[in-house]
Protein backbone atom coordinates (compact mmCIF):
# COMPACT_ATOMS: atom_id res chain seq x y z
CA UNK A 1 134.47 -3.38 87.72
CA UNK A 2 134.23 -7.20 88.12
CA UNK A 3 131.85 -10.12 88.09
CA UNK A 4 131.78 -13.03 89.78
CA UNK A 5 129.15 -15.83 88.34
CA UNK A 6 128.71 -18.86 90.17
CA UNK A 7 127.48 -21.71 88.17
CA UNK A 8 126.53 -25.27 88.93
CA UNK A 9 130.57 -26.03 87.00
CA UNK A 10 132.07 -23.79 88.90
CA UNK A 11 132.47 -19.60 89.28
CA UNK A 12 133.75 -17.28 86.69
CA UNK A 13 135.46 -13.52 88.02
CA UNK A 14 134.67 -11.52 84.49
CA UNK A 15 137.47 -8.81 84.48
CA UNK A 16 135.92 -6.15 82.06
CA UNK A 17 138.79 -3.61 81.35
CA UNK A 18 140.31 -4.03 85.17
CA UNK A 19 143.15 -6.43 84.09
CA UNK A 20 143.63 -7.57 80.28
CA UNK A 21 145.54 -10.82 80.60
CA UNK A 22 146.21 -13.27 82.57
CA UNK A 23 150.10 -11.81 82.99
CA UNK A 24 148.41 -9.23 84.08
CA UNK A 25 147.73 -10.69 87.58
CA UNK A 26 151.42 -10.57 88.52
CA UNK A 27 151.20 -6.74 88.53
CA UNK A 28 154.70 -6.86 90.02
CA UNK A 29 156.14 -7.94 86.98
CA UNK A 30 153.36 -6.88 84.47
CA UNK A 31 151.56 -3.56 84.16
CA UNK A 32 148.84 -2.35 81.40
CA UNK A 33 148.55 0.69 80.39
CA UNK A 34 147.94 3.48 82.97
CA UNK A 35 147.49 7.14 82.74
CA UNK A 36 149.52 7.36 86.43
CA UNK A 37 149.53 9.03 89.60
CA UNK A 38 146.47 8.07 91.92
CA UNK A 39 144.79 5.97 88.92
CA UNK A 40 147.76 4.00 89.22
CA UNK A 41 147.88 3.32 92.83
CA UNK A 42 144.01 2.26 92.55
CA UNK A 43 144.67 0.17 89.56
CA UNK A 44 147.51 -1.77 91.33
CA UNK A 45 144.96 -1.87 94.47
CA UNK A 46 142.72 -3.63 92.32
CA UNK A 47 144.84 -6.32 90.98
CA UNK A 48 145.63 -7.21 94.70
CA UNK A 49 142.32 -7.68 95.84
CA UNK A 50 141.91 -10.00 92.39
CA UNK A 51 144.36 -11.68 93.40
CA UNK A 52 143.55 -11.81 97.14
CA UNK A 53 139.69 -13.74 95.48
CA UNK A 54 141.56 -15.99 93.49
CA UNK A 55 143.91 -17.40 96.49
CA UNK A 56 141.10 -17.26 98.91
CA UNK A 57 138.32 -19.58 96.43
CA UNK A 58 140.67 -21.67 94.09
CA UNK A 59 137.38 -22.56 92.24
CA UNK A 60 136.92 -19.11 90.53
CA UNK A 61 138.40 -19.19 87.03
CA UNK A 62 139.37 -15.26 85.53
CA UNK A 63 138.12 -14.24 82.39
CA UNK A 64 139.19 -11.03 80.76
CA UNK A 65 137.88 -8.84 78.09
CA UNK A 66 141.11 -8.65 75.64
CA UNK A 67 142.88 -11.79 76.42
CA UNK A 68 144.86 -12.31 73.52
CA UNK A 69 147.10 -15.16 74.96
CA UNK A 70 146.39 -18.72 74.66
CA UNK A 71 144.82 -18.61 77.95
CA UNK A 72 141.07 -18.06 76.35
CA UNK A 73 142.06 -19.15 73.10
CA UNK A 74 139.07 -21.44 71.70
CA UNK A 75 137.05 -20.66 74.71
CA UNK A 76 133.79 -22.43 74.13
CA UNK A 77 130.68 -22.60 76.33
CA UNK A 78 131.57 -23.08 80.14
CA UNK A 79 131.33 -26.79 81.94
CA UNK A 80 133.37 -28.08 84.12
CA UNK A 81 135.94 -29.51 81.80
CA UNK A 82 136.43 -26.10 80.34
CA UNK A 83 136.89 -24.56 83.58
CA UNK A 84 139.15 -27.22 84.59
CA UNK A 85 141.31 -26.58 81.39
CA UNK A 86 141.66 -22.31 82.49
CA UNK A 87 142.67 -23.62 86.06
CA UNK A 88 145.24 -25.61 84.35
CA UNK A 89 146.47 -23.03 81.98
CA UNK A 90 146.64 -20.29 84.73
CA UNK A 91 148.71 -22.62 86.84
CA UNK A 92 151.01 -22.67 84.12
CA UNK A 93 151.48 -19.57 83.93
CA UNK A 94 151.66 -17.78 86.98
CA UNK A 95 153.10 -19.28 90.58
CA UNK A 96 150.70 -19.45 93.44
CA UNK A 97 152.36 -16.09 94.92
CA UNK A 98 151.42 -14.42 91.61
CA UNK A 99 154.86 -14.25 89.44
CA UNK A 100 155.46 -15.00 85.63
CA UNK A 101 156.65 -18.96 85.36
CA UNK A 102 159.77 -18.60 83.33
CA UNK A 103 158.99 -18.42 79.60
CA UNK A 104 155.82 -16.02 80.11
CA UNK A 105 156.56 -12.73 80.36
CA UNK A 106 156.05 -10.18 77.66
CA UNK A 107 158.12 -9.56 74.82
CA UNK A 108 158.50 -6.85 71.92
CA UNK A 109 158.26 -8.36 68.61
CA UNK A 110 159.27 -5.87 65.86
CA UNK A 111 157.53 -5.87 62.87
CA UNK A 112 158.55 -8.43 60.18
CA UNK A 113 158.86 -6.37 57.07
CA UNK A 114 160.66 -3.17 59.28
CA UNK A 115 158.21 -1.16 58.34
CA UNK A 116 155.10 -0.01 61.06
CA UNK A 117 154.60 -0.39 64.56
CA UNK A 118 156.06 -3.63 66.66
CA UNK A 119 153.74 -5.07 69.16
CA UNK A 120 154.39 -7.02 72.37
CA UNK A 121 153.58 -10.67 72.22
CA UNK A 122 152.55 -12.90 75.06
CA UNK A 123 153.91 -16.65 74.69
């Protein structure tokens, strides 16, 4: 489930646990964690009417729930320069027909010491 705010700054789709990152948008190239079959299809559904919102009202800035990329990092209260900055950041990172720029996909990073679990990184 999603919200969409509207505020006097602009609008704000809150993504809850429907996508997790920004990458996650270009579900073509990027896909969280699934438990398959029908789930899937309706997860990938999902992602494609997101996306569909986003093209259709360039004003709406996404926010997700575990965004650990630089995307929300330092997130502060929402005006309009703060908004502005998200735009900016999501244009850098993902085309207008919803592909990874080059340098943003995700990447395993094993663990430093060799010992315990890798994780993947997002620039």
């Amino acid at each position: 489930m999603c919200v969409l705010l509207r505020m006097g700054a602009g609008s704000v789709l809150f993504m809850g646990d429907t996508l997790y990152t920004l990458p996650h948008l270009a579900v073509d190239q990027v896909r969280q964690m699934t438990i398959g079959g029908a789930d899937t299809v309706h997860q990938i559904e999902a992602a494609r009417r997101i996306q569909n919102l986003l093209a259709a009202d360039p004003g709406i800035v996404p926010l997700f729930a575990h965004d650990n990329t630089p995307y929300q990092a330092g997130l502060g209260p929402l005006g309009e320069k703060e908004l502005q900055a998200l735009r900016t950041r999501m244009e850098a990172v993902l085309t207008p027909v919803w592909r990874l720029r080059p340098g943003h996909a995700p990447r395993f990073a094993p663990p430093a010491s060799g010992a315990g679990p890798g994780r993947v990184e997002f620039r």
